[in-house]
Protein backbone atom coordinates (compact mmCIF):
# COMPACT_ATOMS: atom_id res chain seq x y z
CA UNK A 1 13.19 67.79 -42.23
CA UNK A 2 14.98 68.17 -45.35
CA UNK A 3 18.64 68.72 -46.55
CA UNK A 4 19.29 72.27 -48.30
CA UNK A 5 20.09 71.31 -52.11
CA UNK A 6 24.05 71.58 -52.40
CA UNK A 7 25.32 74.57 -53.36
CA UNK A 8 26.34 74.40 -57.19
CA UNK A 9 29.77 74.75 -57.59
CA UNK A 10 31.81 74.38 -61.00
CA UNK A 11 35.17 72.00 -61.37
CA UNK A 12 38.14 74.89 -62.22
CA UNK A 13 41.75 75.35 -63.20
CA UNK A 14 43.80 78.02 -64.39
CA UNK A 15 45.95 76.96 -67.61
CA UNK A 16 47.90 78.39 -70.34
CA UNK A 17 45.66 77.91 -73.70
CA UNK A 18 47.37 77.50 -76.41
CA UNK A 19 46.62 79.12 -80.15
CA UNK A 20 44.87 76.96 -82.73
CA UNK A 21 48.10 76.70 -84.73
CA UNK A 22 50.07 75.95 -81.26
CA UNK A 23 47.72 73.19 -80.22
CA UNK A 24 47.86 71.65 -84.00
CA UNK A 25 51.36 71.46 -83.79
CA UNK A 26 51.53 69.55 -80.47
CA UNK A 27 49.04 67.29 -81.76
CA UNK A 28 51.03 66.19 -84.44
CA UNK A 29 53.53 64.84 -82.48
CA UNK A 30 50.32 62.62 -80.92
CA UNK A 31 49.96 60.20 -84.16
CA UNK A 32 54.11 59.11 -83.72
CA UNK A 33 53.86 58.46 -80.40
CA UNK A 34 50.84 56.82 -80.19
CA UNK A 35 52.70 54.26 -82.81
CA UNK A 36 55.26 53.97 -80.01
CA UNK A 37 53.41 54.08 -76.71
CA UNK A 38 49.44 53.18 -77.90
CA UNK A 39 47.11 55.21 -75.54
CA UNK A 40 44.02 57.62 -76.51
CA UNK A 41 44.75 60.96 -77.95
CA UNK A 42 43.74 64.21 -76.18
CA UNK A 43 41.60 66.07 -78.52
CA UNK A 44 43.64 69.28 -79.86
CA UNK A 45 41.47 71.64 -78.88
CA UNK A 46 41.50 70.44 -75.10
CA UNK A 47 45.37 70.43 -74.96
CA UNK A 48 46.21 73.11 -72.02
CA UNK A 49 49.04 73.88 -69.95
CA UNK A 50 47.38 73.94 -66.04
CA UNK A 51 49.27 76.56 -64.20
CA UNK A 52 46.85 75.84 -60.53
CA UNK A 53 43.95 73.22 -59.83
CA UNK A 54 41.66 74.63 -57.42
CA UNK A 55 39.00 71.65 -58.29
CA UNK A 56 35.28 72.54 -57.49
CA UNK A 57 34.26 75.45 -55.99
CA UNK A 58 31.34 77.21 -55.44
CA UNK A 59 29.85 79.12 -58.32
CA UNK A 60 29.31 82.15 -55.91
CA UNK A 61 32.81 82.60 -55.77
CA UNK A 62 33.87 82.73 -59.36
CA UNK A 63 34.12 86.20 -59.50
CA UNK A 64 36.20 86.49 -56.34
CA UNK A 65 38.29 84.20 -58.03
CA UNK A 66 38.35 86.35 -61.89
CA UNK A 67 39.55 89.07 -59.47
CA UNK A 68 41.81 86.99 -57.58
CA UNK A 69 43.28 86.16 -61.12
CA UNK A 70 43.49 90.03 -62.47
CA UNK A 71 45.42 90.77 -59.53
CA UNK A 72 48.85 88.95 -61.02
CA UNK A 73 50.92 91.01 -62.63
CA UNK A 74 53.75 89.19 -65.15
CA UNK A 75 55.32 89.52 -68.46
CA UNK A 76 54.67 87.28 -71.48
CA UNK A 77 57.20 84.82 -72.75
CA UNK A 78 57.98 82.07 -74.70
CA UNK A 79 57.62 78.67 -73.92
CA UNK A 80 59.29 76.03 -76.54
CA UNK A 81 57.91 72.51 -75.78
CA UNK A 82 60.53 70.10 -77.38
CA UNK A 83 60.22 67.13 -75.36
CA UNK A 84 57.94 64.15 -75.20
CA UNK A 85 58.18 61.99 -72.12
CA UNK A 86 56.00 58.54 -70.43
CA UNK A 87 54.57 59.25 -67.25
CA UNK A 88 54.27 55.32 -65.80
CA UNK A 89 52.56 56.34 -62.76
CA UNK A 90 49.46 58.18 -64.62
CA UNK A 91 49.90 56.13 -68.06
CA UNK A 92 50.36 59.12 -69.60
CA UNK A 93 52.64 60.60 -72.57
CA UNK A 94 53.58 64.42 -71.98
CA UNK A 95 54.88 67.48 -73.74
CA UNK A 96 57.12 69.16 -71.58
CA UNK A 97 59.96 72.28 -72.45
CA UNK A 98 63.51 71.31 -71.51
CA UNK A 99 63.85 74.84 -70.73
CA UNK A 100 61.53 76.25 -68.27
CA UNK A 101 61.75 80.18 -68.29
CA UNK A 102 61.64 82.26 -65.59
CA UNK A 103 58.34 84.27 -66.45
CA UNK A 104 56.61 80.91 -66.34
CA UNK A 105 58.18 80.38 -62.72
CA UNK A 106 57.07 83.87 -61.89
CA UNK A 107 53.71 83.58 -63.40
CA UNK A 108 52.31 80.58 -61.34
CA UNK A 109 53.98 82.23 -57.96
CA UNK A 110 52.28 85.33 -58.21
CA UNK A 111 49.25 83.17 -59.17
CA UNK A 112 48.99 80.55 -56.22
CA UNK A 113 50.23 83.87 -54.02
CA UNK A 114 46.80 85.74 -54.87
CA UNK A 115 44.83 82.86 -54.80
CA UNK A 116 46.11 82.30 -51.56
CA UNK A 117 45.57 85.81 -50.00
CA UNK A 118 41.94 84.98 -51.75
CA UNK A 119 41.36 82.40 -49.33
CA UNK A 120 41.15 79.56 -52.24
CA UNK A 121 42.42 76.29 -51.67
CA UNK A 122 44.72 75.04 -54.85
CA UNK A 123 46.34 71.50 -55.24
CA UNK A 124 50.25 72.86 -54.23
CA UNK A 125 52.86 70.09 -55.38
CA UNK A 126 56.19 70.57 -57.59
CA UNK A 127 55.51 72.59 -60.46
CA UNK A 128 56.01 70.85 -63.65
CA UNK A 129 55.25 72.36 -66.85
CA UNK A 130 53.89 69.80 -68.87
CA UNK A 131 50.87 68.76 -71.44
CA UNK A 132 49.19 65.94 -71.75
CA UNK A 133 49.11 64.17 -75.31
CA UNK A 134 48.39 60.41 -74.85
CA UNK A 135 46.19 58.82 -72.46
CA UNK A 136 46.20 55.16 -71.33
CA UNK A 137 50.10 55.09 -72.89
CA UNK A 138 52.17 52.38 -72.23
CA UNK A 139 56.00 52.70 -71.25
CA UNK A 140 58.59 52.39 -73.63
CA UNK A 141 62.17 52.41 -74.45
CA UNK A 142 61.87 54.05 -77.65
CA UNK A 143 63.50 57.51 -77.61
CA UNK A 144 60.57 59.76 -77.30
CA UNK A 145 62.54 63.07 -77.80
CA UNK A 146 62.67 62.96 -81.49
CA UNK A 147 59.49 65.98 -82.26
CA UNK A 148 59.56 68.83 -84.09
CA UNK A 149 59.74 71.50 -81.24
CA UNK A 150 56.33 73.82 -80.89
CA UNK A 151 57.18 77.70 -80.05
CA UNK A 152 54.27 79.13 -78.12
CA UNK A 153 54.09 82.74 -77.65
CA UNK A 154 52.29 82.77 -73.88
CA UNK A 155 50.39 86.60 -73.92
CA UNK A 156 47.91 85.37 -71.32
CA UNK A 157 45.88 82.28 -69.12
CA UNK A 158 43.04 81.08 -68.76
CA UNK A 159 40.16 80.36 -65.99
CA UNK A 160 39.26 77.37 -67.33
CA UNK A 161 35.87 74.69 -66.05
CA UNK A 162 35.37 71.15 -66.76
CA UNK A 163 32.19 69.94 -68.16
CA UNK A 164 30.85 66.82 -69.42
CA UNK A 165 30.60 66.38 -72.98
CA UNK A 166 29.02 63.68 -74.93
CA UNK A 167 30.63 61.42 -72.47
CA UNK A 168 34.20 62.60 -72.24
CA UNK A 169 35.31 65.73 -69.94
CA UNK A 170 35.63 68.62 -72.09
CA UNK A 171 36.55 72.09 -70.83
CA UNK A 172 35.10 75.76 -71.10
CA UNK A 173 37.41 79.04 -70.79
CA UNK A 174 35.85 81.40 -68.55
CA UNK A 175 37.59 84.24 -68.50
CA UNK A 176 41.87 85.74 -69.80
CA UNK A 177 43.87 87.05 -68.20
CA UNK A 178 46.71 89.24 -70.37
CA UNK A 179 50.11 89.02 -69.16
CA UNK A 180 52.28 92.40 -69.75
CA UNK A 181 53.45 92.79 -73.41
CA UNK A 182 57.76 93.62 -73.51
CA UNK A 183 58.71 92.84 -70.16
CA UNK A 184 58.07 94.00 -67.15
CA UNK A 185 59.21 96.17 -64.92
């Protein structure tokens, strides 16, 4: 007797995307520190704040998950990233702000809240706002803090999926989600 075929299931995260201009300007702090640290650059257009990893799950459920996700309700902010920092652990060099603002604290609580009463399973550890630049890096005492800050406007996230491309993990953006213009309240 033979096995069903697995169910297909896609590999997903929700992230904050940044703008074209945003994601240019945190990739020009990747040339410097390379020079510093060595590594691979992450391509620009994959840079991406991840707010929850939820990993794969079954294609069947995205759209219990879209609605899962339209079901937060938050206000837009700014996020300044104006820190670089080397991650020994994951050989990795990181944007990260040195301010993290409370809509951003808000936004991923009412997120992993609603996935939760979704009945999705989410990697839950210490949130740490941060995006990856440099893969591979190696440590350093240089002082890494010396980049032009980037101001990002957040107005929404993202249900992102990971796919292969021409060898390398790229990503896809399934679906937005727009956070609530002025405040809320």
């Amino acid at each position: 007797m033979s096995q069903p075929p697995d169910k297909p299931t896609a590999r997903v995260f929700f992230a904050l995307w940044p703008t074209e201009a945003e994601s240019g300007a945190l990739a020009a702090w990747q040339m410097p520190l390379k020079q510093l640290c060595g590594g691979r650059a992450v391509l620009g257009k994959t840079l991406h704040l991840t707010l929850a990893f939820l990993g794969g799950i079954e294609q069947i459920r995205l759209e219990s998950l879209i609605r899962a996700a339209q079901e937060v309700r938050t206000e837009d902010f700014e996020l300044c990233f104006d820190g670089a920092h080397f991650w020994g652990r994951n050989h990795i060099v990181y944007a990260a702000p040195d301010h993290v603002p409370p809509q951003l604290v808000r936004l991923t609580g009412a997120l992993e809240q609603s996935l939760d009463t979704h009945g999705f399973k989410f990697d839950q550890h210490e949130f740490k706002p941060h995006i990856t630049l440099l893969r591979n890096a190696r440590g350093t005492n240089a002082e890494l803090n010396v980049m032009q800050p980037v101001h990002w406007q957040v107005m929404d996230f993202a249900l992102a999926e990971s796919v292969p491309q021409g060898g390398v993990m790229g990503y896809r953006v399934l679906a937005r989600f727009p956070l609530k213009t002025g405040g809320f309240g």
